[in-house]
Protein backbone atom coordinates (compact mmCIF):
# COMPACT_ATOMS: atom_id res chain seq x y z
CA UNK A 1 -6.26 -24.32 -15.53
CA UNK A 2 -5.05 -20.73 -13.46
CA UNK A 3 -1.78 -20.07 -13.26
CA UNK A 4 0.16 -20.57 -10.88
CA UNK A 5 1.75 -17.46 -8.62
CA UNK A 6 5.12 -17.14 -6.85
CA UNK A 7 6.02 -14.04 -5.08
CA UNK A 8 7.96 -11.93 -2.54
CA UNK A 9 6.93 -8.79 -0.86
CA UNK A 10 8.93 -6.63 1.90
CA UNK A 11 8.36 -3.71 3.17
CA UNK A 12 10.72 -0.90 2.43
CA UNK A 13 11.40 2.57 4.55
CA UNK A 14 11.88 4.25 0.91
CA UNK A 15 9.62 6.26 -1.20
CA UNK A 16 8.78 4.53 -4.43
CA UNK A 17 11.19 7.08 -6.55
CA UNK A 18 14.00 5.40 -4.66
CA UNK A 19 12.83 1.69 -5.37
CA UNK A 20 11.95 2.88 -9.00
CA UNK A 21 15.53 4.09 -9.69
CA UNK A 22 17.23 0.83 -8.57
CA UNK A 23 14.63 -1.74 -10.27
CA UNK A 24 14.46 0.51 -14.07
CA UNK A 25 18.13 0.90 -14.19
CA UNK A 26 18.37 -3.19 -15.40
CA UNK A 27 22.37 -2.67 -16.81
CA UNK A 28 23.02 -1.66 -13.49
CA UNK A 29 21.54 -4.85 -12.16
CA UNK A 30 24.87 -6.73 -12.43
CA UNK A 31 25.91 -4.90 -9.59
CA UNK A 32 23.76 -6.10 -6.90
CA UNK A 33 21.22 -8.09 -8.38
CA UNK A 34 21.85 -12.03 -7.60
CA UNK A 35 19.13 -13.60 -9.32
CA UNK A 36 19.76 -11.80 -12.39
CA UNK A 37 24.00 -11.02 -12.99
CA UNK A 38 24.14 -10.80 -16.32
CA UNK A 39 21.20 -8.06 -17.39
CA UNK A 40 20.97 -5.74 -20.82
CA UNK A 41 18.02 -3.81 -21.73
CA UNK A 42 15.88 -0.95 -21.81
CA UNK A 43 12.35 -0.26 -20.96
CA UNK A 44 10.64 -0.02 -23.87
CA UNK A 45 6.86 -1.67 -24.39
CA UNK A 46 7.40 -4.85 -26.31
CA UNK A 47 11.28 -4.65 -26.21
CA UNK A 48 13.31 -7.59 -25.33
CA UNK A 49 15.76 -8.25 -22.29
CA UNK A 50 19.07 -10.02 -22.11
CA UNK A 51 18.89 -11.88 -18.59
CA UNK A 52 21.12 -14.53 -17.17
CA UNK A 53 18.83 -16.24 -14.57
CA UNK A 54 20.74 -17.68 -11.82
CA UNK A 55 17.87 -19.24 -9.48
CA UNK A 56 19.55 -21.01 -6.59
CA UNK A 57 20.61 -24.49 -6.98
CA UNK A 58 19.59 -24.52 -10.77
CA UNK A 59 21.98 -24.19 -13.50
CA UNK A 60 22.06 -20.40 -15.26
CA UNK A 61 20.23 -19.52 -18.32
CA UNK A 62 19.61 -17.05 -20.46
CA UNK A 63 16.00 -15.80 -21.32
CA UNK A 64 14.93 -13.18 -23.55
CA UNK A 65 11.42 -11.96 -21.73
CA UNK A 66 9.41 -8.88 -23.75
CA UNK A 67 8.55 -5.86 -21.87
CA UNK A 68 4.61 -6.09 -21.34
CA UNK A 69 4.40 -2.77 -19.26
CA UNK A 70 5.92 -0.41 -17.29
CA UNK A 71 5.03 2.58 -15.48
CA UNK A 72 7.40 4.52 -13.70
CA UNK A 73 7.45 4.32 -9.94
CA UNK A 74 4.94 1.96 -10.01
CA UNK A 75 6.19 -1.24 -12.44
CA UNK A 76 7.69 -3.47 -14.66
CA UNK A 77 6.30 -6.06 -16.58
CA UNK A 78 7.77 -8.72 -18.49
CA UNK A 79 6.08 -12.21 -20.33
CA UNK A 80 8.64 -15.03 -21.51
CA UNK A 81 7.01 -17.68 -23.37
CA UNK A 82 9.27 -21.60 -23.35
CA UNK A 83 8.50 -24.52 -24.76
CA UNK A 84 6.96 -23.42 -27.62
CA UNK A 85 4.35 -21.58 -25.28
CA UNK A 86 3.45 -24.57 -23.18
CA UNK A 87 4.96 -22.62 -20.74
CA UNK A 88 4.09 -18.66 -20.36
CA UNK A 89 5.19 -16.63 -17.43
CA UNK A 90 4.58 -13.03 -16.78
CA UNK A 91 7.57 -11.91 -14.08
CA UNK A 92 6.46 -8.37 -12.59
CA UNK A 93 8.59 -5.87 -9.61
CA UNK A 94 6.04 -3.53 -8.18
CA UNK A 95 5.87 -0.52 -5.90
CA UNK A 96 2.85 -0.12 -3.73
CA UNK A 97 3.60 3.18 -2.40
CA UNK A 98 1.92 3.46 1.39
CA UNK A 99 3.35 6.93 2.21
CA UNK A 100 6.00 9.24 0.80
CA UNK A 101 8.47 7.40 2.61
CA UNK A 102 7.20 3.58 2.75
CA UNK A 103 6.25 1.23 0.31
CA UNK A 104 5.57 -2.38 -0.59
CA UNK A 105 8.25 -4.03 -2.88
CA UNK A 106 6.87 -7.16 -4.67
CA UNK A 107 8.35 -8.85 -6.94
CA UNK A 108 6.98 -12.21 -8.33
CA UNK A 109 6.25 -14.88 -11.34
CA UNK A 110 2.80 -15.87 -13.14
CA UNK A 111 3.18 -19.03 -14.80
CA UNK A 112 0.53 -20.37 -17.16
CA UNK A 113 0.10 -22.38 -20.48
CA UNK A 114 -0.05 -26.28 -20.55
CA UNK A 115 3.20 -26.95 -18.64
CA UNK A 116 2.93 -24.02 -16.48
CA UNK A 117 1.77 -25.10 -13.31
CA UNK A 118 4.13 -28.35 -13.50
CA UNK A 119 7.57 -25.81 -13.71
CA UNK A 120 6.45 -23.75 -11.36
CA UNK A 121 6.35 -26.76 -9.10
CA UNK A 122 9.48 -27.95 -10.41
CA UNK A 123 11.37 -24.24 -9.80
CA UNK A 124 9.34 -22.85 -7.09
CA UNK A 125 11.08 -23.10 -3.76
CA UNK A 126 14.26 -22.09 -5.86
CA UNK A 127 12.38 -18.78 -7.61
CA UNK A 128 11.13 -18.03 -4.01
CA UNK A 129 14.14 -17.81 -2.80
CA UNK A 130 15.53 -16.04 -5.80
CA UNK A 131 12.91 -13.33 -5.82
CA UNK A 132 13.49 -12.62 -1.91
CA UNK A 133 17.07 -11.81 -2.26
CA UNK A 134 15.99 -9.79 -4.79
CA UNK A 135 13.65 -8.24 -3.01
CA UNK A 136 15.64 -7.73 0.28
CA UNK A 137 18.57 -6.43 -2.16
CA UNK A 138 15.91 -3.49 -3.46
CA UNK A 139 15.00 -2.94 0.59
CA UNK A 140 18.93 -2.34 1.63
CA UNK A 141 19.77 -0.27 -1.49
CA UNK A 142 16.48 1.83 -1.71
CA UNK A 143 16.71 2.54 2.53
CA UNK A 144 20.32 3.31 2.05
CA UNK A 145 19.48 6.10 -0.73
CA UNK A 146 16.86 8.02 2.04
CA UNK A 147 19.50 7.99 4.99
């Protein structure tokens, strides 16, 4: 069975160095960053995260995802693996840079493995909404950088 995809994408009057500086600085999440207030980390391939999720209308939780990938300006990759990997997600923010002042934000959720398809059902609507205050968040502080 394919996984199952849930994602947000906005346009944002920013070049990618400005989304890129916002999205890699994840202590500095707490600050702005709804769907994810408590946040510890570094970027580091195969290094782990301290997240509190807060998706709406679901209680929080803490995850611990591992850093697949990252390339700067361009994105972050992360895999979290529940259930004793009957559920596997990759979460990913990327910048699809358009010009040197505009780019495509998109931030979104892979989930796969047995039980995969039946949580993303189950948390969808709420991770949609999650991911485009996130995303909308990234818009407002990236545009505010470039003015």
């Amino acid at each position: 069975m394919a996984g199952v995809k849930i994602e947000h994408r906005i346009g944002v009057k920013a070049p990618a160095e400005a989304i890129w500086e916002i999205i890699s600085d994840i202590e500095g999440w707490e600050a702005w960053n709804t769907l994810y207030p408590k946040a510890r980390g570094a970027l580091r391939i195969g290094g782990a995260l301290e997240l509190e999720v807060a998706l709406p209308g679901q209680p929080r939780r803490a995850i611990r995802p591992v850093i697949l990938d990252w390339v700067p300006n361009d994105q972050i990759h992360w895999r979290l693996s529940m259930f004793g990997g009957l559920v596997r997600t990759v979460r990913y923010l990327e910048i699809e840079a358009l010009s040197e002042s505009g780019c495509i934000f998109s931030n979104g959720e892979i989930f796969d493995g047995w039980l995969g398809p039946l949580i993303a059902r189950q948390v969808g609507g709420a991770a949609r909404q999650g991911f485009t205050t996130m995303g909308e968040a990234v818009k407002a502080l990236a545009e505010a950088k470039v003015r």
